[in-house]
PDB file of N, CA and C in Angstrom:
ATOM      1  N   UNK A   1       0.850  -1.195   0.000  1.00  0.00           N
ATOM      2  CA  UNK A   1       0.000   0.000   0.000  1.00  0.00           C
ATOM      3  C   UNK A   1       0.884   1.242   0.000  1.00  0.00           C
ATOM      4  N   UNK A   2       0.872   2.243  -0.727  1.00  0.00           N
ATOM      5  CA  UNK A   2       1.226   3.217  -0.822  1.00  0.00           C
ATOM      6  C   UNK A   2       1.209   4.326  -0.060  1.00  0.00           C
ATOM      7  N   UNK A   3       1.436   4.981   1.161  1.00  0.00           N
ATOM      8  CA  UNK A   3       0.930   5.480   2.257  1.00  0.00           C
ATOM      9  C   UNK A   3       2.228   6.827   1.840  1.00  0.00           C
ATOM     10  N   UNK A   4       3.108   7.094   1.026  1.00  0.00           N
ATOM     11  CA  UNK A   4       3.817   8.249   1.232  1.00  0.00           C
ATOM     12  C   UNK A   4       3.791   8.528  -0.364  1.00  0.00           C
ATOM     13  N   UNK A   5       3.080  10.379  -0.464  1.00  0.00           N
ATOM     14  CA  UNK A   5       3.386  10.909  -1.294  1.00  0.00           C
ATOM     15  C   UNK A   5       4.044  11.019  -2.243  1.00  0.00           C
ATOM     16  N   UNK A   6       5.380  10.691  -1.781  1.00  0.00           N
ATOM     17  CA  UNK A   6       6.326  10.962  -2.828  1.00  0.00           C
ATOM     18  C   UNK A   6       6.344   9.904  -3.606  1.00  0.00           C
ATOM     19  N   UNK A   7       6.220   8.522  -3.365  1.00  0.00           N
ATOM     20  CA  UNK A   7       6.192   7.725  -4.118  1.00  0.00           C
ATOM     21  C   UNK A   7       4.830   7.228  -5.216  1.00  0.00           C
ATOM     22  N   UNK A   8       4.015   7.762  -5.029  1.00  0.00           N
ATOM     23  CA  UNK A   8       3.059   8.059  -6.302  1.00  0.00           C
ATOM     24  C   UNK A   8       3.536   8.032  -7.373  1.00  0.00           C
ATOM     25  N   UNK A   9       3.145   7.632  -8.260  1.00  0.00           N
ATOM     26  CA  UNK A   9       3.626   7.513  -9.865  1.00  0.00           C
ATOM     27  C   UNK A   9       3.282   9.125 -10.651  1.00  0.00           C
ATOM     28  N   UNK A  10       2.673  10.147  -9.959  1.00  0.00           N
ATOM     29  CA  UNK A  10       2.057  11.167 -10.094  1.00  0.00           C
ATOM     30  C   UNK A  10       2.388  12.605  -9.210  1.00  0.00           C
ATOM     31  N   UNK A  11       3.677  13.472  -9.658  1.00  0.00           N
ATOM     32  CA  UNK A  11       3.756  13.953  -8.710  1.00  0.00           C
ATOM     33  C   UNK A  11       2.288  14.864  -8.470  1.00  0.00           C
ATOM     34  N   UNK A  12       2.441  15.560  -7.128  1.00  0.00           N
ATOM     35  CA  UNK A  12       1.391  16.631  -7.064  1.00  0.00           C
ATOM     36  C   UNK A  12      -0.229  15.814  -6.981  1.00  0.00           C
ATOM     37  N   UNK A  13      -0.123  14.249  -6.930  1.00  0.00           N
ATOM     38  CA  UNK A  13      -1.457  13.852  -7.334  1.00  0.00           C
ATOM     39  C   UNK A  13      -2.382  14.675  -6.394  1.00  0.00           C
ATOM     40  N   UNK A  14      -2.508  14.834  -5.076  1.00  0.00           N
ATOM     41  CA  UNK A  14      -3.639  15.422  -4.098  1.00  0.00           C
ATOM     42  C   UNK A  14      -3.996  16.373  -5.108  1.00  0.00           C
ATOM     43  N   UNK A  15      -3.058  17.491  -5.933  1.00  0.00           N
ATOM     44  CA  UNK A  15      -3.221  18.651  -6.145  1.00  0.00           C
ATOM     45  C   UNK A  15      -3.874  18.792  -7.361  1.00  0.00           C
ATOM     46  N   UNK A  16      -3.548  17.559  -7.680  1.00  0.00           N
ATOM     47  CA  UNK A  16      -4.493  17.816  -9.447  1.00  0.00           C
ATOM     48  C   UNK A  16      -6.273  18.518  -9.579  1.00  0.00           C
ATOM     49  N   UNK A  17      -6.550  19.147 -10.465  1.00  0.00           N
ATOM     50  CA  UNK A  17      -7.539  19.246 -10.784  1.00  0.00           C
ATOM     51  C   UNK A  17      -8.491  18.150 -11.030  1.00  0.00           C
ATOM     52  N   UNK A  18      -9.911  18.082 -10.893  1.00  0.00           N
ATOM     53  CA  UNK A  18     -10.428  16.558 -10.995  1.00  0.00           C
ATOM     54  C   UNK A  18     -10.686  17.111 -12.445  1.00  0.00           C
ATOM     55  N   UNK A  19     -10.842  18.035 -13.161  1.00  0.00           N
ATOM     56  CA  UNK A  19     -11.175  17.810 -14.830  1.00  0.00           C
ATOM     57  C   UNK A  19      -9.971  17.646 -15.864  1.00  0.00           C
ATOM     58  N   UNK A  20      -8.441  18.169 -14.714  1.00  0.00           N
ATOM     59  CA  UNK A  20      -7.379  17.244 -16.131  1.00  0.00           C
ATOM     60  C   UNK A  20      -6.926  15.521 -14.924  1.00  0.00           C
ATOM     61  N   UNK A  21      -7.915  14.888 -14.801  1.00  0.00           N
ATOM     62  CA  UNK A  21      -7.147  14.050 -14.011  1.00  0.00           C
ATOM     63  C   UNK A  21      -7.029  12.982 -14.955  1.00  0.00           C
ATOM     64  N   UNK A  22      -8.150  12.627 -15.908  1.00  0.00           N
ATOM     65  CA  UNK A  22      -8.005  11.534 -16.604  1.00  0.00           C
ATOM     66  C   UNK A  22      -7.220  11.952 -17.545  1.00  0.00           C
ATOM     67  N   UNK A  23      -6.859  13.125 -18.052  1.00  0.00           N
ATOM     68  CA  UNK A  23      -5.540  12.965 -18.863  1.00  0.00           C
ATOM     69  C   UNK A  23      -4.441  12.846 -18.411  1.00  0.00           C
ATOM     70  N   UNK A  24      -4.010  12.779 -17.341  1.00  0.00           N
ATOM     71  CA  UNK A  24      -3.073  13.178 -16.220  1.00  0.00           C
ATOM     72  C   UNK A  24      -2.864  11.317 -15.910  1.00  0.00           C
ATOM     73  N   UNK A  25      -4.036  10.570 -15.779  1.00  0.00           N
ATOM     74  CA  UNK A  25      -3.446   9.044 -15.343  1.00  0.00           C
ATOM     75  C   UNK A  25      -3.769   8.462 -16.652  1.00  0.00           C
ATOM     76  N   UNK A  26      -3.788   8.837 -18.040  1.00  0.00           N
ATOM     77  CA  UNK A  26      -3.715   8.563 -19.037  1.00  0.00           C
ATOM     78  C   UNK A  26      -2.619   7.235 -19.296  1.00  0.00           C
ATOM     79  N   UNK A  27      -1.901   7.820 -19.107  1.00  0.00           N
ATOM     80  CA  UNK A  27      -0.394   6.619 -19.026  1.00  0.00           C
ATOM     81  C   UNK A  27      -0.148   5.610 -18.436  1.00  0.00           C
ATOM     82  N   UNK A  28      -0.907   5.982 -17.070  1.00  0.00           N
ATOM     83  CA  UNK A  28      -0.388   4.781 -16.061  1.00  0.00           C
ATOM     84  C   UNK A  28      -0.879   3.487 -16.601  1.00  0.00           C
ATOM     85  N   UNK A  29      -0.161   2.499 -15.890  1.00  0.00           N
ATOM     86  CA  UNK A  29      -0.715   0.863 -15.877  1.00  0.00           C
ATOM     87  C   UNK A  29      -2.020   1.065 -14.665  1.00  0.00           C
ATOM     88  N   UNK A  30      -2.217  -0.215 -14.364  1.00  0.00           N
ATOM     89  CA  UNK A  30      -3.071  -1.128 -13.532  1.00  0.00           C
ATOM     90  C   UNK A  30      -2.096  -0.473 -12.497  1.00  0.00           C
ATOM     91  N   UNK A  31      -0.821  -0.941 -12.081  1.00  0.00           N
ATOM     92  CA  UNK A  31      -0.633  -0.735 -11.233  1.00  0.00           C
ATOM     93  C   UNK A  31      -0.317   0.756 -10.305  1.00  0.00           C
ATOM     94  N   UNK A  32       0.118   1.213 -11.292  1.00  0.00           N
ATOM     95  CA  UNK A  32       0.154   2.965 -11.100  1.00  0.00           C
ATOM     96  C   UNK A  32      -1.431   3.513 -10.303  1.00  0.00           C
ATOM     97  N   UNK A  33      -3.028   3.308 -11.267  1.00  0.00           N
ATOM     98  CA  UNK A  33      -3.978   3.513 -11.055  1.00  0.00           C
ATOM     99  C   UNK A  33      -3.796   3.030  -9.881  1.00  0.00           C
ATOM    100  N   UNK A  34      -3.534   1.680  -9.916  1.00  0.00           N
ATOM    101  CA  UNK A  34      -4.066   1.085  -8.061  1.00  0.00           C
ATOM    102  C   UNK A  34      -3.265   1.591  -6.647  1.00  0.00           C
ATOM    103  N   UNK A  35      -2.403   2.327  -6.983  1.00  0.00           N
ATOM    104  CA  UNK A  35      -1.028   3.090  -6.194  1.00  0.00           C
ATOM    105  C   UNK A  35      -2.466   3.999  -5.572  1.00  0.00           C
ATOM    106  N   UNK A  36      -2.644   5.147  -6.758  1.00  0.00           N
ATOM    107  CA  UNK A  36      -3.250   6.316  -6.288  1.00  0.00           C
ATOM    108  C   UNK A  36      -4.520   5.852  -6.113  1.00  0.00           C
ATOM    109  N   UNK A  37      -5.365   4.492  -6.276  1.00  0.00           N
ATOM    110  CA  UNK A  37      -6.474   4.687  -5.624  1.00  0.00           C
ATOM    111  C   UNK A  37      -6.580   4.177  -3.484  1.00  0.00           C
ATOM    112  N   UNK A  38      -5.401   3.587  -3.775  1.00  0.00           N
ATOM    113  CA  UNK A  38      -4.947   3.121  -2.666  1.00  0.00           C
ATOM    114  C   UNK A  38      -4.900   4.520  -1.278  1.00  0.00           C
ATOM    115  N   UNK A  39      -3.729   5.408  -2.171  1.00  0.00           N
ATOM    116  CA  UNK A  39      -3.468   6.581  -1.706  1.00  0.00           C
ATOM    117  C   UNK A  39      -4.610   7.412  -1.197  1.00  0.00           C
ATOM    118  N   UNK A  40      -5.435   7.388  -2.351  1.00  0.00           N
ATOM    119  CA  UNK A  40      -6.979   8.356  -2.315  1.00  0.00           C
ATOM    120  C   UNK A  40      -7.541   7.837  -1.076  1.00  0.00           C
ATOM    121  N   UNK A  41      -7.607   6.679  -0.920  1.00  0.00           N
ATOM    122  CA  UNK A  41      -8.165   6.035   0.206  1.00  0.00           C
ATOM    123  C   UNK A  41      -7.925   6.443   1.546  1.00  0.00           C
ATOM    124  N   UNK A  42      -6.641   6.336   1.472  1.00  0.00           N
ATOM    125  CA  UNK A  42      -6.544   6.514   2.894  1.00  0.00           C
ATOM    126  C   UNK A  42      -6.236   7.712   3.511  1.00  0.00           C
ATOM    127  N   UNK A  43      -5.883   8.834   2.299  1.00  0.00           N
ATOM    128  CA  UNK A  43      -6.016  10.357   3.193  1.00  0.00           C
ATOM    129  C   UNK A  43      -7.014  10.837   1.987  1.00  0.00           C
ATOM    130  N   UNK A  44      -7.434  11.468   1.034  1.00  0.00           N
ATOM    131  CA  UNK A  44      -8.631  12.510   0.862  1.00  0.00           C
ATOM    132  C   UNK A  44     -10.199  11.605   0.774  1.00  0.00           C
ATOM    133  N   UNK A  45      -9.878  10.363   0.120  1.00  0.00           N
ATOM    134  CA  UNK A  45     -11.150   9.558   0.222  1.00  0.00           C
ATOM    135  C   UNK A  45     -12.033  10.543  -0.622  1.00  0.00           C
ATOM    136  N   UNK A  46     -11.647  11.174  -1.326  1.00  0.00           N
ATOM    137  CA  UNK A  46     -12.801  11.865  -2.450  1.00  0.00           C
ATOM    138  C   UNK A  46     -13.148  11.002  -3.301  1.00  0.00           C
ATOM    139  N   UNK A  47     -14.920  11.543  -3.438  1.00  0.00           N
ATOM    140  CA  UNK A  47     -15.440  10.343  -4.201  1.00  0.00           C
ATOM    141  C   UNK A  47     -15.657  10.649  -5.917  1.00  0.00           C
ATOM    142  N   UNK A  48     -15.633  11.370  -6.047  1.00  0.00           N
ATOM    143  CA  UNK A  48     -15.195  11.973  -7.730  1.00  0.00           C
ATOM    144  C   UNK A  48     -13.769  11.704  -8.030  1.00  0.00           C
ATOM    145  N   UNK A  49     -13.290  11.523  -7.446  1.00  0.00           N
ATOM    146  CA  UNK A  49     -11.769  11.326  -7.799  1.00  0.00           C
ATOM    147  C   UNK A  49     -11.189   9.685  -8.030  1.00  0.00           C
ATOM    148  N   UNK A  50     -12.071   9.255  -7.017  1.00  0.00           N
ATOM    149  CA  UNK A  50     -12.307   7.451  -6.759  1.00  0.00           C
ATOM    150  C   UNK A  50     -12.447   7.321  -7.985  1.00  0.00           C
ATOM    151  N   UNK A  51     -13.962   7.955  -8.337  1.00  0.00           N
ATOM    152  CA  UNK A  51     -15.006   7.412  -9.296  1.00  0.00           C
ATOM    153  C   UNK A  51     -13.783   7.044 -11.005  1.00  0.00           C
ATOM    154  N   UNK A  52     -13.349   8.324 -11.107  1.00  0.00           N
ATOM    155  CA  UNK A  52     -12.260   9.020 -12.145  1.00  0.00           C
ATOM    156  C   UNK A  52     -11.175   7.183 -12.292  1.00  0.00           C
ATOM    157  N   UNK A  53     -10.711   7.450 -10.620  1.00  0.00           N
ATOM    158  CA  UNK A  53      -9.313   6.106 -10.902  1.00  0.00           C
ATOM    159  C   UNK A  53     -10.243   4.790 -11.144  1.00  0.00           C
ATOM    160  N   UNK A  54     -10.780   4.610 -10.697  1.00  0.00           N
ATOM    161  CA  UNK A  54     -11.741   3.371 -10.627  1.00  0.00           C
ATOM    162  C   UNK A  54     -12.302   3.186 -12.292  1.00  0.00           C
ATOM    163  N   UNK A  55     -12.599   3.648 -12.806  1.00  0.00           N
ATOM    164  CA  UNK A  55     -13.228   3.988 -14.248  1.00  0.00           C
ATOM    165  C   UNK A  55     -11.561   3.782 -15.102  1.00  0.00           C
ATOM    166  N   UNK A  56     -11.247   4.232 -14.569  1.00  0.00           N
ATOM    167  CA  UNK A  56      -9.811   4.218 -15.567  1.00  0.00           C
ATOM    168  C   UNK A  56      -9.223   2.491 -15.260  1.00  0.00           C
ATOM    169  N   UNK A  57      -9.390   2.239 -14.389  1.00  0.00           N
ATOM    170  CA  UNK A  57      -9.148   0.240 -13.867  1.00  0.00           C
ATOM    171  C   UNK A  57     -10.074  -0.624 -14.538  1.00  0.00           C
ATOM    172  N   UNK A  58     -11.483   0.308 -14.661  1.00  0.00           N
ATOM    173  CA  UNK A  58     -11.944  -1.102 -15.565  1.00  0.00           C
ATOM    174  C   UNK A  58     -11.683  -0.531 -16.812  1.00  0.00           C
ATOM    175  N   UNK A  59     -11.021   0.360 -17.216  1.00  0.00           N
ATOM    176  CA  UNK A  59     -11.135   0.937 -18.934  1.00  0.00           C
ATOM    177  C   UNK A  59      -9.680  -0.293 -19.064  1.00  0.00           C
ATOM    178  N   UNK A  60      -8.486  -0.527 -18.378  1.00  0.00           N
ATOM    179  CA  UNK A  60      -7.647  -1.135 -18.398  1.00  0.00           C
ATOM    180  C   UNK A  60      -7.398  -2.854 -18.196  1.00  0.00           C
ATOM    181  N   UNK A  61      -8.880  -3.159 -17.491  1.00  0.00           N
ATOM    182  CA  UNK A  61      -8.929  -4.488 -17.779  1.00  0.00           C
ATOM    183  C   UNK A  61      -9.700  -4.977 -18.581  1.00  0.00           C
ATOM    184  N   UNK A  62     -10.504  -4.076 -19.089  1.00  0.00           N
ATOM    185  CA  UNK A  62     -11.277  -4.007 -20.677  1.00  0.00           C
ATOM    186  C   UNK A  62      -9.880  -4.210 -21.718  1.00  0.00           C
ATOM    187  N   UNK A  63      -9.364  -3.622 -21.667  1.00  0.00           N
ATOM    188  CA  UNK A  63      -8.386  -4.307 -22.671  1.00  0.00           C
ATOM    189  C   UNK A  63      -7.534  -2.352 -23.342  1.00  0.00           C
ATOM    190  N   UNK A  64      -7.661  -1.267 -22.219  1.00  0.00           N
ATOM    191  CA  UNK A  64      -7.481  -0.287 -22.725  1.00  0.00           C
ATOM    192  C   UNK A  64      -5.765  -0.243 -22.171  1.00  0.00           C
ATOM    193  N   UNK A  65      -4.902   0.434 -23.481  1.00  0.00           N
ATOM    194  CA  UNK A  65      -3.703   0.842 -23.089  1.00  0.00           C
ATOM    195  C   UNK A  65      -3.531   1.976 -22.779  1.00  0.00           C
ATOM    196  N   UNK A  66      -2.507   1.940 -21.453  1.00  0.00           N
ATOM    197  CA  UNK A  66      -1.531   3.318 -20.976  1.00  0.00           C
ATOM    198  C   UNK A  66      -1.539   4.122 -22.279  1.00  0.00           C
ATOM    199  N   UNK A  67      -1.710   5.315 -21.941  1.00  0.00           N
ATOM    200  CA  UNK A  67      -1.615   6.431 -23.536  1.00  0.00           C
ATOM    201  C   UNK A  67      -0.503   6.962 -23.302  1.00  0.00           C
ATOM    202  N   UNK A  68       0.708   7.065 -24.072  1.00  0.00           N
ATOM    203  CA  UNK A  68       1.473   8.364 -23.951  1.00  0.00           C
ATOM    204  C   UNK A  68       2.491   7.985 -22.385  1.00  0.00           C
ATOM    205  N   UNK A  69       3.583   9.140 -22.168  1.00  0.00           N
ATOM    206  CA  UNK A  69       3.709   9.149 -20.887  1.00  0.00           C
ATOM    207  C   UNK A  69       3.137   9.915 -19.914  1.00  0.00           C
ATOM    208  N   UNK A  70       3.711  10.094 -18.788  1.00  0.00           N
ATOM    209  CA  UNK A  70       3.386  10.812 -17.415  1.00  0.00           C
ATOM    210  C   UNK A  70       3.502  11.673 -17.704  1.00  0.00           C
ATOM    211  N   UNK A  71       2.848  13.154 -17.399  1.00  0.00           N
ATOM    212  CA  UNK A  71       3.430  14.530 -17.894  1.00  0.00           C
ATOM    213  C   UNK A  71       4.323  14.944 -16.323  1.00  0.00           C
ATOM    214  N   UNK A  72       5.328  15.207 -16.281  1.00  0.00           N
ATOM    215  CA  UNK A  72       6.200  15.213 -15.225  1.00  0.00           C
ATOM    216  C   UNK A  72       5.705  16.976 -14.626  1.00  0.00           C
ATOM    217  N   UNK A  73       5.285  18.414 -15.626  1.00  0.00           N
ATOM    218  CA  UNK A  73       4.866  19.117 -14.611  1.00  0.00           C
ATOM    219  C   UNK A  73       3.779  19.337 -15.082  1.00  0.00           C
ATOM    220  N   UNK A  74       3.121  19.963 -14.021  1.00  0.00           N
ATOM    221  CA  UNK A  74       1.958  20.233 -13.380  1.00  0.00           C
ATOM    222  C   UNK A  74       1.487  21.581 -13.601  1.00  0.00           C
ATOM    223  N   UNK A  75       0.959  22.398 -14.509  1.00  0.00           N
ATOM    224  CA  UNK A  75       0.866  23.694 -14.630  1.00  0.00           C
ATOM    225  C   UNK A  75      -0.166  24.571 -14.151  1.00  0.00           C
ATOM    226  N   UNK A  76      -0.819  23.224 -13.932  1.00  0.00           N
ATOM    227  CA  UNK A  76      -2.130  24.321 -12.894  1.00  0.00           C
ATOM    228  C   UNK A  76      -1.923  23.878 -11.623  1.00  0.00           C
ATOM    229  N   UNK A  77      -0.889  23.285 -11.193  1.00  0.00           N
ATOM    230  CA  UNK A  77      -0.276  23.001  -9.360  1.00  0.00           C
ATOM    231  C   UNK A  77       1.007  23.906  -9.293  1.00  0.00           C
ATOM    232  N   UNK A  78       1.679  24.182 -10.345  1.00  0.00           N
ATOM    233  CA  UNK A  78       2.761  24.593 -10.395  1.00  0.00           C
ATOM    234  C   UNK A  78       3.203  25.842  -9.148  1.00  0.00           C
ATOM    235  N   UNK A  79       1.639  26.834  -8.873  1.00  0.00           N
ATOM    236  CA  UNK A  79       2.112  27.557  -7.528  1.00  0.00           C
ATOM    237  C   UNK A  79       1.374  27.920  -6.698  1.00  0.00           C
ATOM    238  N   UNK A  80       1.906  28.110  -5.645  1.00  0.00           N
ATOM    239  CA  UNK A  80       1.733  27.651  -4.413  1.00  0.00           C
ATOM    240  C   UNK A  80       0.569  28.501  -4.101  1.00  0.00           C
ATOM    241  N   UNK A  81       0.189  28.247  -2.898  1.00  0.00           N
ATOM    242  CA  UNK A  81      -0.807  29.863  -2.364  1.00  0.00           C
ATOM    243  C   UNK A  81       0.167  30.725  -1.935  1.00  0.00           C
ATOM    244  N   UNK A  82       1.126  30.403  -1.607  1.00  0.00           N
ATOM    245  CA  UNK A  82       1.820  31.572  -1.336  1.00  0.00           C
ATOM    246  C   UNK A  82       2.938  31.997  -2.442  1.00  0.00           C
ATOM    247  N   UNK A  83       2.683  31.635  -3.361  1.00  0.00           N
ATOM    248  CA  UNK A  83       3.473  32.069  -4.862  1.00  0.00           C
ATOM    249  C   UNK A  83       2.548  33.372  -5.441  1.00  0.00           C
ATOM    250  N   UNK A  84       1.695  33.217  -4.510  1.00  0.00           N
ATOM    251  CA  UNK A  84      -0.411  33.597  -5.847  1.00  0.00           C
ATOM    252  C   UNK A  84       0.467  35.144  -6.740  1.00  0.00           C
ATOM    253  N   UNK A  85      -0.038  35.069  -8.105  1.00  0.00           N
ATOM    254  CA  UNK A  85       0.254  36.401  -8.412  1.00  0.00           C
ATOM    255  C   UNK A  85      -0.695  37.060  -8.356  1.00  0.00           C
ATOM    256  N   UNK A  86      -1.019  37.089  -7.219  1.00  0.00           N
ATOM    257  CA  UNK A  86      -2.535  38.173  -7.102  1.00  0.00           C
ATOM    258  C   UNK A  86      -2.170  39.133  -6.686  1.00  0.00           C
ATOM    259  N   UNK A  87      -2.031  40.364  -6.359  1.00  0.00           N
ATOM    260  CA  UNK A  87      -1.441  41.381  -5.647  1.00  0.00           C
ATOM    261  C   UNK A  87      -1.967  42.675  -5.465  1.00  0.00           C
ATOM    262  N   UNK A  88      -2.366  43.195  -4.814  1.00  0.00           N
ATOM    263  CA  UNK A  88      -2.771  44.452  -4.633  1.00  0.00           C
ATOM    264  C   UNK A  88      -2.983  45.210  -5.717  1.00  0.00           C
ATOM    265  N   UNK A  89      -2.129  45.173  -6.627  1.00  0.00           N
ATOM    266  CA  UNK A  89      -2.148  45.710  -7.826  1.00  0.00           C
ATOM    267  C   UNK A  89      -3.227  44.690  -8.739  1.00  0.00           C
ATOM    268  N   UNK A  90      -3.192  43.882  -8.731  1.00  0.00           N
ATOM    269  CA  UNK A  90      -4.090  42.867  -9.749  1.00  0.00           C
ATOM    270  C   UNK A  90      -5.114  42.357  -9.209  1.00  0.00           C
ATOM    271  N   UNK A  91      -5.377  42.740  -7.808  1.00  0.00           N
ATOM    272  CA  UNK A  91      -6.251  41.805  -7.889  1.00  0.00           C
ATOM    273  C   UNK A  91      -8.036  42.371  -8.436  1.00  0.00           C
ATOM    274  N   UNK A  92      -7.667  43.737  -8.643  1.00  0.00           N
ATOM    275  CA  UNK A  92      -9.188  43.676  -9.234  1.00  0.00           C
ATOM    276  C   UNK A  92     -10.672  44.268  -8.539  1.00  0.00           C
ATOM    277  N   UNK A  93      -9.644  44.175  -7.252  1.00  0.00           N
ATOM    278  CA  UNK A  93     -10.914  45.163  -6.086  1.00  0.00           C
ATOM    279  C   UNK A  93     -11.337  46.301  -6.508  1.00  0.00           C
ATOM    280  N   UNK A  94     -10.619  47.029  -7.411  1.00  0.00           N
ATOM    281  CA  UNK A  94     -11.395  48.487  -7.420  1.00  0.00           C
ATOM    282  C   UNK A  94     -11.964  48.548  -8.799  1.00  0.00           C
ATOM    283  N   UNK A  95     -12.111  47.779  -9.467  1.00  0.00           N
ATOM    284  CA  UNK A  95     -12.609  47.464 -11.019  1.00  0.00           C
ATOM    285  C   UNK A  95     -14.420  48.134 -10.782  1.00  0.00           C
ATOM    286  N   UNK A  96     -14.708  47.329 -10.156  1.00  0.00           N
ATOM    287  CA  UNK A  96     -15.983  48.091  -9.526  1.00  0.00           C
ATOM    288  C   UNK A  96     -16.543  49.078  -8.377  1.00  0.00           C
ATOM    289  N   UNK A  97     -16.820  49.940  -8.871  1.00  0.00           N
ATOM    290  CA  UNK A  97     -17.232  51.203  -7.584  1.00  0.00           C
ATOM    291  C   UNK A  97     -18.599  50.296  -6.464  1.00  0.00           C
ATOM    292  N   UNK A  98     -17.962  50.700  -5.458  1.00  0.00           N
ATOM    293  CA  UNK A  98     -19.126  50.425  -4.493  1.00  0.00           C
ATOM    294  C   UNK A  98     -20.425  50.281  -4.984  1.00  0.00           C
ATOM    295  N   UNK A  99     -21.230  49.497  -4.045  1.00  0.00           N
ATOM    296  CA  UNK A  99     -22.605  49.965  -4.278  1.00  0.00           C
ATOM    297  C   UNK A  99     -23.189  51.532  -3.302  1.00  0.00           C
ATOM    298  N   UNK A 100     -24.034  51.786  -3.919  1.00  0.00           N
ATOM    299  CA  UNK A 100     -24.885  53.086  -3.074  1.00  0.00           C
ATOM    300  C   UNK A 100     -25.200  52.818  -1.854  1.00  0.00           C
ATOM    301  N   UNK A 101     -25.079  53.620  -1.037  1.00  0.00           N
ATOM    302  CA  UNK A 101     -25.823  53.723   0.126  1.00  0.00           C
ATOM    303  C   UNK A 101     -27.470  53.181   0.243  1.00  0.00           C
ATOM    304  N   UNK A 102     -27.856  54.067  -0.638  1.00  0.00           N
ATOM    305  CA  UNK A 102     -29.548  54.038  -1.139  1.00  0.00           C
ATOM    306  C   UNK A 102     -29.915  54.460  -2.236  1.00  0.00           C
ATOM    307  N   UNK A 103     -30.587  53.430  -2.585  1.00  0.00           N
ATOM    308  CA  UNK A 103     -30.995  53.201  -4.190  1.00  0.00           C
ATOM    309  C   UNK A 103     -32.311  53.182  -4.592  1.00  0.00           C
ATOM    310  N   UNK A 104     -32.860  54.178  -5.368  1.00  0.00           N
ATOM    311  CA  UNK A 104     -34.216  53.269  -5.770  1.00  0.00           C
ATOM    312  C   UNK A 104     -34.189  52.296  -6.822  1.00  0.00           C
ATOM    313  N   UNK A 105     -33.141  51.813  -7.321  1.00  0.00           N
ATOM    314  CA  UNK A 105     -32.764  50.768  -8.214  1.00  0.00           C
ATOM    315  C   UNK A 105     -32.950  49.492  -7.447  1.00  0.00           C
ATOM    316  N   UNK A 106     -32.254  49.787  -6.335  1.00  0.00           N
ATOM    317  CA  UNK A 106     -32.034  48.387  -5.233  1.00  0.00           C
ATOM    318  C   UNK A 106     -33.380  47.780  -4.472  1.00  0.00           C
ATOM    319  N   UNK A 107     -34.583  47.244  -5.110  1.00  0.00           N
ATOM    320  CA  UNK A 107     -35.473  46.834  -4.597  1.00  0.00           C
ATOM    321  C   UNK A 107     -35.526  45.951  -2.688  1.00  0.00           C
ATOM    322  N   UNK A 108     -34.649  45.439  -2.637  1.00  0.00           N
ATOM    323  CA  UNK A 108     -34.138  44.796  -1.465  1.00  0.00           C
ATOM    324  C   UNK A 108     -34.184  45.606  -0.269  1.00  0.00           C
ATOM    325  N   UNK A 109     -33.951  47.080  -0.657  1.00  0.00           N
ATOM    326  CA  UNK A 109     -33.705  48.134   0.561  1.00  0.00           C
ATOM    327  C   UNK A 109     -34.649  49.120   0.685  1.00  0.00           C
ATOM    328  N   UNK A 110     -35.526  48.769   2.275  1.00  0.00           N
ATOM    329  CA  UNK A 110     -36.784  49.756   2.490  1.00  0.00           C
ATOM    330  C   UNK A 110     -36.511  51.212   2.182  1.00  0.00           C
ATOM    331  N   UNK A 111     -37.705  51.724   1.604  1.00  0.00           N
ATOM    332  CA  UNK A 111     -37.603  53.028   1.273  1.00  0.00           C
ATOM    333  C   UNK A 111     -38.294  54.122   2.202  1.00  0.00           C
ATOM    334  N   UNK A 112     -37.490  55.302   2.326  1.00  0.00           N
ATOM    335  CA  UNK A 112     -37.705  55.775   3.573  1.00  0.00           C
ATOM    336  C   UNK A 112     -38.330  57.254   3.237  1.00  0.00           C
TER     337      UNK A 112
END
């Protein structure tokens, strides 16, 4: 059983996105898949993600081959939260002016 990160056939697997995941275990064997469903198991236990490796195990004992290789990086894990290029400058807060105090546009707010 696979119980340490690093040895995943996948770096970054926790971190993947669940919509590039099946291109992402595209490659693996049987046994690769069964590494990270192993893994999934015993720390995030997400069930979309199960569903994803599990689907890819019977696509492989159906008679489907590993595609391609492993893509070694990761470009939507690539940084960190504390890498974020979000910044004071970018992030976009002042793009929109406040709302009003009082509006007669704003149906929600008693009129006085």
């Amino acid at each position: 059983m696979t119980n340490d990160k690093q040895d995943l056939p996948l770096p970054d697997f926790d971190h993947i996105p669940l919509g590039t995941l099946p291109s992402r275990i595209a490659g693996l064997d049987e046994q690769g898949i069964t590494a990270l469903v192993e893994f999934e198991r015993a720390h995030g236990n997400r069930v979309p993600v199960l569903t994803v490796l599990e689907g890819r195990l019977t696509q492989l004992a159906n008679g489907a081959e590993p595609s391609g290789g492993v893509p070694e990086d990761l470009p939507e894990v690539q940084q960190s939260q504390h890498d974020s290029a979000v910044s004071p400058e970018t992030s976009g807060r002042d793009a929109f002016p406040p709302p009003a105090k009082s509006s007669p546009m704003l149906p929600s707010q008693p009129r006085r």
